[in-house]
C-alpha atoms as a PDB file:
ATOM      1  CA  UNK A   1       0.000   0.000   0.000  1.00  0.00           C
ATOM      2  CA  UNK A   2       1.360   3.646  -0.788  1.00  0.00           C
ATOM      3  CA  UNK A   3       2.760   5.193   2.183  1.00  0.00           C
ATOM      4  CA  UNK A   4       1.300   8.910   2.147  1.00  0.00           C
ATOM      5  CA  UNK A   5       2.659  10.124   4.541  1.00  0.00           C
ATOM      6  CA  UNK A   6       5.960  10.281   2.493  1.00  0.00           C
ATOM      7  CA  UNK A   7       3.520  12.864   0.119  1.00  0.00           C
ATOM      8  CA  UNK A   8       2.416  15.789   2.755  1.00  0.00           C
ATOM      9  CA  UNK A   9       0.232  18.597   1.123  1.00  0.00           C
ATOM     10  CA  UNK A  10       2.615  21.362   1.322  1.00  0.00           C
ATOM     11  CA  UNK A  11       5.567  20.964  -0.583  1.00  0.00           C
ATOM     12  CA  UNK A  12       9.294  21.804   1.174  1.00  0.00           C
ATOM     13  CA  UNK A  13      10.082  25.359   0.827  1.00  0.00           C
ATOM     14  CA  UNK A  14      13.077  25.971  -1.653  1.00  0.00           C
ATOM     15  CA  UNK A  15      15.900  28.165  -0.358  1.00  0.00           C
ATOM     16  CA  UNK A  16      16.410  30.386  -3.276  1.00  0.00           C
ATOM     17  CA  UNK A  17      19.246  31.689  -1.836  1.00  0.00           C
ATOM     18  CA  UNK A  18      21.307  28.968  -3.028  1.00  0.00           C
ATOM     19  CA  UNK A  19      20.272  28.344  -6.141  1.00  0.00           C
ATOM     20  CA  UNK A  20      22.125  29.824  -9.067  1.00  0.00           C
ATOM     21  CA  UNK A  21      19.949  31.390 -11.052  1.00  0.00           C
ATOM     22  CA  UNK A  22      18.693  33.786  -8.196  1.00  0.00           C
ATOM     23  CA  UNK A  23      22.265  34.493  -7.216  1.00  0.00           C
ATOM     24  CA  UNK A  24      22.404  35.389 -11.073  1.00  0.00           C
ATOM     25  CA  UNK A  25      19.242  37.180 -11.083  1.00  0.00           C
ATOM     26  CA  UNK A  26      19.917  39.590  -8.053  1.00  0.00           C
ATOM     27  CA  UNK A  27      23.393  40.376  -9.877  1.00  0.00           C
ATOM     28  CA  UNK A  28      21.255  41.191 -12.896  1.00  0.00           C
ATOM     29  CA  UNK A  29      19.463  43.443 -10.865  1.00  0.00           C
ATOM     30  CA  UNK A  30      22.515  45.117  -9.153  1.00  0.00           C
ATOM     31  CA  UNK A  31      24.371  45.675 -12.190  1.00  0.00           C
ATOM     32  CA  UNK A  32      21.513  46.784 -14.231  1.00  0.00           C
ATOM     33  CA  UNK A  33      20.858  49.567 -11.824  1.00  0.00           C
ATOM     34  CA  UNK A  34      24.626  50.307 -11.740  1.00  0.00           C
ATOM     35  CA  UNK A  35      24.837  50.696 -15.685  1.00  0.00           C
ATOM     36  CA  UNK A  36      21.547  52.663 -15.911  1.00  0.00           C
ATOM     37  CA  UNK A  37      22.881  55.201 -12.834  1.00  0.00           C
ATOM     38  CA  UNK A  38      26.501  55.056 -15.112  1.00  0.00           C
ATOM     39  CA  UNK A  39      25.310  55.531 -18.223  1.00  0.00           C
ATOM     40  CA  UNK A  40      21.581  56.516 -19.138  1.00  0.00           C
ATOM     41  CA  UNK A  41      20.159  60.073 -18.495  1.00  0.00           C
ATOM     42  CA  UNK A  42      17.436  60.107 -15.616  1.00  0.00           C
ATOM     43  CA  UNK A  43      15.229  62.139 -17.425  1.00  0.00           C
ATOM     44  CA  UNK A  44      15.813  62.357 -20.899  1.00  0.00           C
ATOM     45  CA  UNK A  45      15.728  58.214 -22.005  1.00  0.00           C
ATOM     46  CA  UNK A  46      12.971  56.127 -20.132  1.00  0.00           C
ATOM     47  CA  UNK A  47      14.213  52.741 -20.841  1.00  0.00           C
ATOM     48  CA  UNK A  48      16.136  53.681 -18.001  1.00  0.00           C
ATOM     49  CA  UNK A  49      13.276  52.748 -15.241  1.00  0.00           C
ATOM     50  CA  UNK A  50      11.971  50.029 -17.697  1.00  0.00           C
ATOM     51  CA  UNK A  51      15.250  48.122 -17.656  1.00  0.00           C
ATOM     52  CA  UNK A  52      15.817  48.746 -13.940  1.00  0.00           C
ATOM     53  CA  UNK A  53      11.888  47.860 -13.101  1.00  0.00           C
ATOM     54  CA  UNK A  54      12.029  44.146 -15.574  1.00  0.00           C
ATOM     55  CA  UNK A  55      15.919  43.174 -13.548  1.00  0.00           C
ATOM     56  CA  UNK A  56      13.899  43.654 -10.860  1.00  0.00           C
ATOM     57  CA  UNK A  57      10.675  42.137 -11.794  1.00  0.00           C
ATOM     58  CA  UNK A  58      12.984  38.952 -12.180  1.00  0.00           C
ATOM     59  CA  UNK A  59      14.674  38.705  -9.482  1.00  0.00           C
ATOM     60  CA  UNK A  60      11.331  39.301  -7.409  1.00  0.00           C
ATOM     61  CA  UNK A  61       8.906  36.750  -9.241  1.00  0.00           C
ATOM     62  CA  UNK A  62      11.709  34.029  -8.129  1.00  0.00           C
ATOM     63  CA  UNK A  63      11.673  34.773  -4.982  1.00  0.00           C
ATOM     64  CA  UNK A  64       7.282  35.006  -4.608  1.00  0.00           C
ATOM     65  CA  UNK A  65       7.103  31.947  -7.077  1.00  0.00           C
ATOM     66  CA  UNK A  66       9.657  30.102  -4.965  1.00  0.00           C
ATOM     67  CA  UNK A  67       7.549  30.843  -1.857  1.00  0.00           C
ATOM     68  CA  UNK A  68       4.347  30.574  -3.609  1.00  0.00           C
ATOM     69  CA  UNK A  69       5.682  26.641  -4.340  1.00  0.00           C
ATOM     70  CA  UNK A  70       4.566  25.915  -1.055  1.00  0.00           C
ATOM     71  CA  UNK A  71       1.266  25.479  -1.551  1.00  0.00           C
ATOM     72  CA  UNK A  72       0.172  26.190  -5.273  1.00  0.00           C
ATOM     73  CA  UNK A  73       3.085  24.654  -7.971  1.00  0.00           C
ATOM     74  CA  UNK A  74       0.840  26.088 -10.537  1.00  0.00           C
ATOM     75  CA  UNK A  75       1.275  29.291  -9.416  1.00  0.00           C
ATOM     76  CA  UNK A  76       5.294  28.870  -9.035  1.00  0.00           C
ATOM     77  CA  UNK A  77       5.365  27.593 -12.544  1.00  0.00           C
ATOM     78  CA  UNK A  78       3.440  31.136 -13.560  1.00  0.00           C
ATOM     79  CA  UNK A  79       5.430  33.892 -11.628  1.00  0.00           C
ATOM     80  CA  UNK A  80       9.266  31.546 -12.660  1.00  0.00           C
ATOM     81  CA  UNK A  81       7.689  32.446 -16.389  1.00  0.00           C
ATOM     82  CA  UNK A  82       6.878  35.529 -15.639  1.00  0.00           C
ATOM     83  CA  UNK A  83      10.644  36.170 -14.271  1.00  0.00           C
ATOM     84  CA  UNK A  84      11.319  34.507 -17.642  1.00  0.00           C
ATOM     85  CA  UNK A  85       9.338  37.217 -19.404  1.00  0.00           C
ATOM     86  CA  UNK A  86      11.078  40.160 -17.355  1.00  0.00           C
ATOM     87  CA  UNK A  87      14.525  38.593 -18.084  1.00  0.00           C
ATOM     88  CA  UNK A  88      13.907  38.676 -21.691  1.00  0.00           C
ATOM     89  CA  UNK A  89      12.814  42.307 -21.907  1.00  0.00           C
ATOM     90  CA  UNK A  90      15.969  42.823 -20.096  1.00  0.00           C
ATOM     91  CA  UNK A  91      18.059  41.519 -22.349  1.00  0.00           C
ATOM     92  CA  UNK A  92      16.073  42.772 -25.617  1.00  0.00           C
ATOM     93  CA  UNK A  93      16.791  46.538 -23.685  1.00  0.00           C
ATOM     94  CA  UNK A  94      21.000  45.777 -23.652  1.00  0.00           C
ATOM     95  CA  UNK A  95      20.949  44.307 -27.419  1.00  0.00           C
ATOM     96  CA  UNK A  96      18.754  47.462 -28.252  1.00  0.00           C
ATOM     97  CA  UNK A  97      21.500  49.686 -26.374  1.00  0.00           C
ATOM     98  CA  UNK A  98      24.769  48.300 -28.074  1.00  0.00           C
ATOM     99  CA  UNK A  99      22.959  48.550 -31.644  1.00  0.00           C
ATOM    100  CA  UNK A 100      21.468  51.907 -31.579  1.00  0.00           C
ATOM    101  CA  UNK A 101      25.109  53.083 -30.114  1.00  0.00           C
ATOM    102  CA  UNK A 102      26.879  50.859 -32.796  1.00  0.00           C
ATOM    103  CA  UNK A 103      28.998  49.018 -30.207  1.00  0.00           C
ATOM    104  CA  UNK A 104      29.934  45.435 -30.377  1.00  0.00           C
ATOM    105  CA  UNK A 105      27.777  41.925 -29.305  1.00  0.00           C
ATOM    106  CA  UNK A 106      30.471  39.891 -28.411  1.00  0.00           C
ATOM    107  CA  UNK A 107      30.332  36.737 -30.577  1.00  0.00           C
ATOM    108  CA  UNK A 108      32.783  33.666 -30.177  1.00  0.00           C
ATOM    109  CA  UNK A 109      35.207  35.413 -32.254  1.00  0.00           C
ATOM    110  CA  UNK A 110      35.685  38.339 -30.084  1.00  0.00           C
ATOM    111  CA  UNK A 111      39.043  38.345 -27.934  1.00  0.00           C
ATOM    112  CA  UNK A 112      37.163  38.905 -24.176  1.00  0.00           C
ATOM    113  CA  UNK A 113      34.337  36.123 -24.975  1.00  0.00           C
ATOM    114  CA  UNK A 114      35.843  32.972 -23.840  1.00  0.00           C
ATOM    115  CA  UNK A 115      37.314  34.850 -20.942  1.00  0.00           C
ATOM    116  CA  UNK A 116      33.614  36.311 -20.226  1.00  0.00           C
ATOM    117  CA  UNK A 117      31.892  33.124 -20.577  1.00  0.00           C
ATOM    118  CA  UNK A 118      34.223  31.589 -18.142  1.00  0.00           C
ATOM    119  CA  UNK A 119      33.737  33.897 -16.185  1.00  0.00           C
ATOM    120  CA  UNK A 120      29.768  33.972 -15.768  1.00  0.00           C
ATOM    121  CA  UNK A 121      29.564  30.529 -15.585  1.00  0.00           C
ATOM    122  CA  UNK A 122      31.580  30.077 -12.222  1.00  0.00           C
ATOM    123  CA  UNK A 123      30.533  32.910 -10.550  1.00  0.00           C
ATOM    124  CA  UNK A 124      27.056  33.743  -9.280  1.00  0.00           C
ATOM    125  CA  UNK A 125      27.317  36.351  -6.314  1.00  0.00           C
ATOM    126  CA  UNK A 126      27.239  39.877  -5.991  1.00  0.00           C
ATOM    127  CA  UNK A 127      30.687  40.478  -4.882  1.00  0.00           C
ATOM    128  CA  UNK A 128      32.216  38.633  -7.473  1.00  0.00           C
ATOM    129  CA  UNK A 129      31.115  41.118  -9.841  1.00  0.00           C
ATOM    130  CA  UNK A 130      30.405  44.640  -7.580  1.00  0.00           C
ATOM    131  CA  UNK A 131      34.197  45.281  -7.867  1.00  0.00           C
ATOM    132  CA  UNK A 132      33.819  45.834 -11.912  1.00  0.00           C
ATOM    133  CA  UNK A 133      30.720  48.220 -11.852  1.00  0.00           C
ATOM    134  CA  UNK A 134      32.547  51.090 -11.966  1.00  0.00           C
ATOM    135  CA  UNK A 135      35.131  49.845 -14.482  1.00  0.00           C
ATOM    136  CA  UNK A 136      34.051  48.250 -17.260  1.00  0.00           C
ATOM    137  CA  UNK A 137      32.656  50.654 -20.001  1.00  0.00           C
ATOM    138  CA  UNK A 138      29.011  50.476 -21.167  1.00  0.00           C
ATOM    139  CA  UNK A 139      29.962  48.013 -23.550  1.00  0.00           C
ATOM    140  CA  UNK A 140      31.290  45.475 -21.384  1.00  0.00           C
ATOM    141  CA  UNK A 141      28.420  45.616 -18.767  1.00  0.00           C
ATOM    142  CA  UNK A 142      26.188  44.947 -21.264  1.00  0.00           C
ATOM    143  CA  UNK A 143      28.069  42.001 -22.714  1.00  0.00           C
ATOM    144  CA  UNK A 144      28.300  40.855 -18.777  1.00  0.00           C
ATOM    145  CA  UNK A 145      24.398  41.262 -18.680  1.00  0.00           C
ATOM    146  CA  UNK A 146      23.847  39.497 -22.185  1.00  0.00           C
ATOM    147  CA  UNK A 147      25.727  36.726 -20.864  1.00  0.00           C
ATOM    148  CA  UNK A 148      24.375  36.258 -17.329  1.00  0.00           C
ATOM    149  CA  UNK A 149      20.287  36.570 -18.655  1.00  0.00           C
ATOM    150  CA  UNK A 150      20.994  34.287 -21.260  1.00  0.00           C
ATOM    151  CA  UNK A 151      22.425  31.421 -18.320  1.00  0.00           C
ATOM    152  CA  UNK A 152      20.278  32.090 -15.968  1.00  0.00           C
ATOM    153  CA  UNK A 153      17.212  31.950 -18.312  1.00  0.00           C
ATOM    154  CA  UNK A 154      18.827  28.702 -19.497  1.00  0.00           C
ATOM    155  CA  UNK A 155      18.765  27.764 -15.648  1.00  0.00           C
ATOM    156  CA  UNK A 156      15.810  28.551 -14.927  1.00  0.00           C
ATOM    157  CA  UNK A 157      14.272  26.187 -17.794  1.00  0.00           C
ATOM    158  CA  UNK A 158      15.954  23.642 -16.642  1.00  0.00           C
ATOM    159  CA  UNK A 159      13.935  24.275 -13.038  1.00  0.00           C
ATOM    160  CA  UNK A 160      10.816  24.461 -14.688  1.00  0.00           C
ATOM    161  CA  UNK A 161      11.367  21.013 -16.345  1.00  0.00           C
ATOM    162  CA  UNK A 162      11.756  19.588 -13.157  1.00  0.00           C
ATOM    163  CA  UNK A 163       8.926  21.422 -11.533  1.00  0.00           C
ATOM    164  CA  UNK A 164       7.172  20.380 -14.700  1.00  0.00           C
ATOM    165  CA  UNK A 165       8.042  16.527 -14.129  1.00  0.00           C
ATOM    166  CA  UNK A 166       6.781  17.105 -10.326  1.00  0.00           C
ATOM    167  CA  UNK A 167       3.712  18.452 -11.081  1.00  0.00           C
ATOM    168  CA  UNK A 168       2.859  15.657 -13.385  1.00  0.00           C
ATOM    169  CA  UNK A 169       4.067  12.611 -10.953  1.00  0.00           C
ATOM    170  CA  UNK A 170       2.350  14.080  -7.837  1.00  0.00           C
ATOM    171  CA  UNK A 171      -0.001  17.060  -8.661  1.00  0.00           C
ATOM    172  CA  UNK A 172      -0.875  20.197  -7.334  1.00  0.00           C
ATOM    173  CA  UNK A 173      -1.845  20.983  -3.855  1.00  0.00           C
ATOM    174  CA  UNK A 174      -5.849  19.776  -4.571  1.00  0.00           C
ATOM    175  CA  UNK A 175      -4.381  16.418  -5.575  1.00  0.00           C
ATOM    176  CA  UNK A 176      -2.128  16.149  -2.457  1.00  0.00           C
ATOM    177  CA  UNK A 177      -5.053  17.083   0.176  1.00  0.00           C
ATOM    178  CA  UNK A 178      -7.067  14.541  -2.086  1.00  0.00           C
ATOM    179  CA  UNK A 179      -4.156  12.281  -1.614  1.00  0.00           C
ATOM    180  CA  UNK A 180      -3.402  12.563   2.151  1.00  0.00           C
ATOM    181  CA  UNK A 181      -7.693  12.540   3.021  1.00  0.00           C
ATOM    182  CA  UNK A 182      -7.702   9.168   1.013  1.00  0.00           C
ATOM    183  CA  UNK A 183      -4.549   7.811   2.780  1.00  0.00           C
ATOM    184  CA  UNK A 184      -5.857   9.153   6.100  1.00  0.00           C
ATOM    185  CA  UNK A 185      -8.863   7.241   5.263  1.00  0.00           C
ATOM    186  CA  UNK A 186      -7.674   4.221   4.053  1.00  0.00           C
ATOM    187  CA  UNK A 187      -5.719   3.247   6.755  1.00  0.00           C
ATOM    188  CA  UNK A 188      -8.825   4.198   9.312  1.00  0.00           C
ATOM    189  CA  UNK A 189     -10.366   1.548   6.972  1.00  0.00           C
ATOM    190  CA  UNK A 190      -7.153  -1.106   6.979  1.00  0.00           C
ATOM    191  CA  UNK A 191      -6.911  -0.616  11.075  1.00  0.00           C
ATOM    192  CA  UNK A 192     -11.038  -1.545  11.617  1.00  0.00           C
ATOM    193  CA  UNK A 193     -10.718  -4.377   9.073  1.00  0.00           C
ATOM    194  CA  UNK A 194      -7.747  -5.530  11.138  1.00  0.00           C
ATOM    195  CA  UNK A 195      -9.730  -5.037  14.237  1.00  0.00           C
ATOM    196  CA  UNK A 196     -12.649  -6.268  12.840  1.00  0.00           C
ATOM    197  CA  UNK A 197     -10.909  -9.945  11.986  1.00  0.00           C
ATOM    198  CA  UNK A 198      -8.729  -9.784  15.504  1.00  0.00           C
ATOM    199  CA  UNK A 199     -12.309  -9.878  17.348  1.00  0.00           C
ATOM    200  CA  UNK A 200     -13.289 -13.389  17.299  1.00  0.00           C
ATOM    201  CA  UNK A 201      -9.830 -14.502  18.586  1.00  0.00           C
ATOM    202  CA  UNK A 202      -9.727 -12.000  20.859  1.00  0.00           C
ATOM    203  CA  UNK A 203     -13.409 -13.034  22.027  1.00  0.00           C
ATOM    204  CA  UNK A 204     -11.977 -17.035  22.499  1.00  0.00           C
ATOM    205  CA  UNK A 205      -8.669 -15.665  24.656  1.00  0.00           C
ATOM    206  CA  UNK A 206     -11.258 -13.918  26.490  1.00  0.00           C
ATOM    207  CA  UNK A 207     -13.475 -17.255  27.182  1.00  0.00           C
ATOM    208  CA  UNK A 208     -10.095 -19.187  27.810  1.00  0.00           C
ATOM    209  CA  UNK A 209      -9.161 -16.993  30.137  1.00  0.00           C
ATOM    210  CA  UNK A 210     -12.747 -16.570  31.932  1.00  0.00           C
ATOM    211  CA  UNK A 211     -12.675 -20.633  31.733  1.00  0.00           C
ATOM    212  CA  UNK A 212      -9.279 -21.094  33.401  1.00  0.00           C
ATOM    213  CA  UNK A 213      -9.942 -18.456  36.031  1.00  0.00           C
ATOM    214  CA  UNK A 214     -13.111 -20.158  37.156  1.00  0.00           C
ATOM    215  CA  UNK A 215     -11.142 -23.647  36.984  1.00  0.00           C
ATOM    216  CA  UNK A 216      -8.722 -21.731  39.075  1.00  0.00           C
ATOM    217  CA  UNK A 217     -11.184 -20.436  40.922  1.00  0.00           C
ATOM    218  CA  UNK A 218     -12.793 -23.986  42.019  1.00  0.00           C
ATOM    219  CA  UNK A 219      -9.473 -25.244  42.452  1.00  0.00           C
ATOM    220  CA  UNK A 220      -8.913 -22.462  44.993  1.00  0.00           C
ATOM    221  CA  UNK A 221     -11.960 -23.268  46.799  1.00  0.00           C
ATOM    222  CA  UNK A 222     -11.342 -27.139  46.832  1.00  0.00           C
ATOM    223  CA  UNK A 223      -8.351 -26.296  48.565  1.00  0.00           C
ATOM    224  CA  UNK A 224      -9.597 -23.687  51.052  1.00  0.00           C
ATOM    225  CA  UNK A 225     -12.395 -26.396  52.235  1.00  0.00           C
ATOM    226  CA  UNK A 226      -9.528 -28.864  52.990  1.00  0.00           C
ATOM    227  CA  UNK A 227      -7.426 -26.960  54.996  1.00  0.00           C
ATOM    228  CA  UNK A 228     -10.048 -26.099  57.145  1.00  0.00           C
ATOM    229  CA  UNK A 229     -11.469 -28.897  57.526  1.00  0.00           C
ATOM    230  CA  UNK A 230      -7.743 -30.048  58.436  1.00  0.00           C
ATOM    231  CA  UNK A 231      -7.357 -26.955  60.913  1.00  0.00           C
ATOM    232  CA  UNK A 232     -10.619 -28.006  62.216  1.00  0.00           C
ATOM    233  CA  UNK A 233      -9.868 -31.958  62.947  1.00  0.00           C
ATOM    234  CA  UNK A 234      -6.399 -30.934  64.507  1.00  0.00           C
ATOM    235  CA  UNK A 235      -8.081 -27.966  66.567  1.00  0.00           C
ATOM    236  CA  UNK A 236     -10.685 -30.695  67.996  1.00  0.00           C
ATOM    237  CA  UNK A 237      -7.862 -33.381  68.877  1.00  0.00           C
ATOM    238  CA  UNK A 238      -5.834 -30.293  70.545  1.00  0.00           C
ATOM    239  CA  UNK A 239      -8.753 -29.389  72.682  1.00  0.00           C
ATOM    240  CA  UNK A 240      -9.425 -33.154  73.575  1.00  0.00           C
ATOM    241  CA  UNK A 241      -5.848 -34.172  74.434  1.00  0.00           C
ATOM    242  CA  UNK A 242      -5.970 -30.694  76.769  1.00  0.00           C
ATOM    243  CA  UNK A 243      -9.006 -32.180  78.635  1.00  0.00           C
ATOM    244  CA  UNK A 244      -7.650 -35.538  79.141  1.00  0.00           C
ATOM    245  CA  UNK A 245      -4.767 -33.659  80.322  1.00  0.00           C
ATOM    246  CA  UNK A 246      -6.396 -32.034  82.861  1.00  0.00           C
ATOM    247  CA  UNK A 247      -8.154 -34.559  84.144  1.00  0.00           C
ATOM    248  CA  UNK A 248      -5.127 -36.507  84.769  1.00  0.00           C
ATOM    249  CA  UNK A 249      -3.846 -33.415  86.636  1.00  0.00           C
ATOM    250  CA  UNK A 250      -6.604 -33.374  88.682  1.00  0.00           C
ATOM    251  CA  UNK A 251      -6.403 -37.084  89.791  1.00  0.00           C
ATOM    252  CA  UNK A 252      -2.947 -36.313  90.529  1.00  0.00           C
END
């Protein structure tokens, strides 16, 4: 029989905190904002707050769908895409930024890709990359960006697969209260079936034991009767052998 109560109905909560594509996503954020504060206008070029306001979106709908996960993987599944969406728009903003200012996309063929690649891929925290914000040119961040949305999106696929596979082996959160009411159930059921065909034996060790108690019981009696009636023979020779005693005392 399944054992349900290796399924509860709310689902472990994922530290996001350790996973890579969040560590990605808040360095997104961070050095989105640091580019736009280096080198859009504040006024004059709104993609400014657009690109800082989709990093964020990102790095926000992980953290709510992670938490959401909980109790509804349907709506983790929605608010990871949604990152997905923001993350996109992000990096659509950076391509549009190095075309319309005719600077380079680096390609495979470019001398800092490998190096840049390398890079992204084995780090994922903020301080690995806070040290460059204020030195590599507009170019360069961008490039950094490109790279890190296109891993983390990549990432964060991968996730959704397996959030994908998990929500078609065991369901959402309906299925799993479903689940764990039918288990609960189930094994009321098993234990007064088991109960149920215990009885009769139970009801014989019950009659054996009532039988042998009164056998016991007679036994006990039998015995009692005896050694009184003993007690009672030796207690009349006693008081007979003290009268003949006394009379011989008095004929003395």
């Amino acid at each position: 029989m399944e054992n349900y109560e290796e399924q509860p109905v709310l689902t472990r909560q994922t530290n996001w905190d350790v996973l890579f594509f969040y560590q990605k996503s808040d360095v997104i954020y961070q050095l989105s904002f640091a580019f736009c504060n280096r080198f859009i206008h504040p006024y004059k070029d709104r993609t400014r707050d657009q690109m800082i306001q989709a990093a964020r979106s990102c790095k926000q709908n992980i953290v709510e769908g992670l938490a959401d996960g909980v109790t509804s993987t349907e709506m983790q599944l929605k608010l990871l895409n949604v990152a997905r969406a923001s993350l996109k728009e992000l990096r659509e903003d950076f391509e549009d930024y190095l075309k319309s200012r005719h600077k380079q996309i680096y390609t495979a063929s470019h001398s800092q890709y490998e190096a840049m690649l390398k890079y992204c891929r084995y780090h994922n925290k903020l301080q690995d990359y806070a040290p460059y914000f204020d030195q590599w040119t507009d170019e360069q961040m961008c490039n950094y960006a490109l790279t890190l949305c296109h891993m983390t999106d990549k990432m964060m696929m991968s996730f959704l697969k397996k959030l994908e596979q998990e929500f078609i082996t065991q369901g959402g959160i309906k299925e799993r209260m479903h689940r764990a009411r039918t288990g609960f159930r189930n094994k009321q059921d098993e234990r007064l079936k088991q109960l149920e065909t215990s009885l009769p034996a139970i009801k014989q060790a019950l009659q054996q034991a009532q039988s042998e108690a009164e056998a016991w019981q007679k036994a006990y009696n039998n015995l009692k009767q005896r050694a009184l009636a003993a007690y009672y023979r030796q207690a009349d020779e006693i008081a007979a052998l003290k009268a003949e005693i006394a009379k011989l005392k008095g004929k003395a």
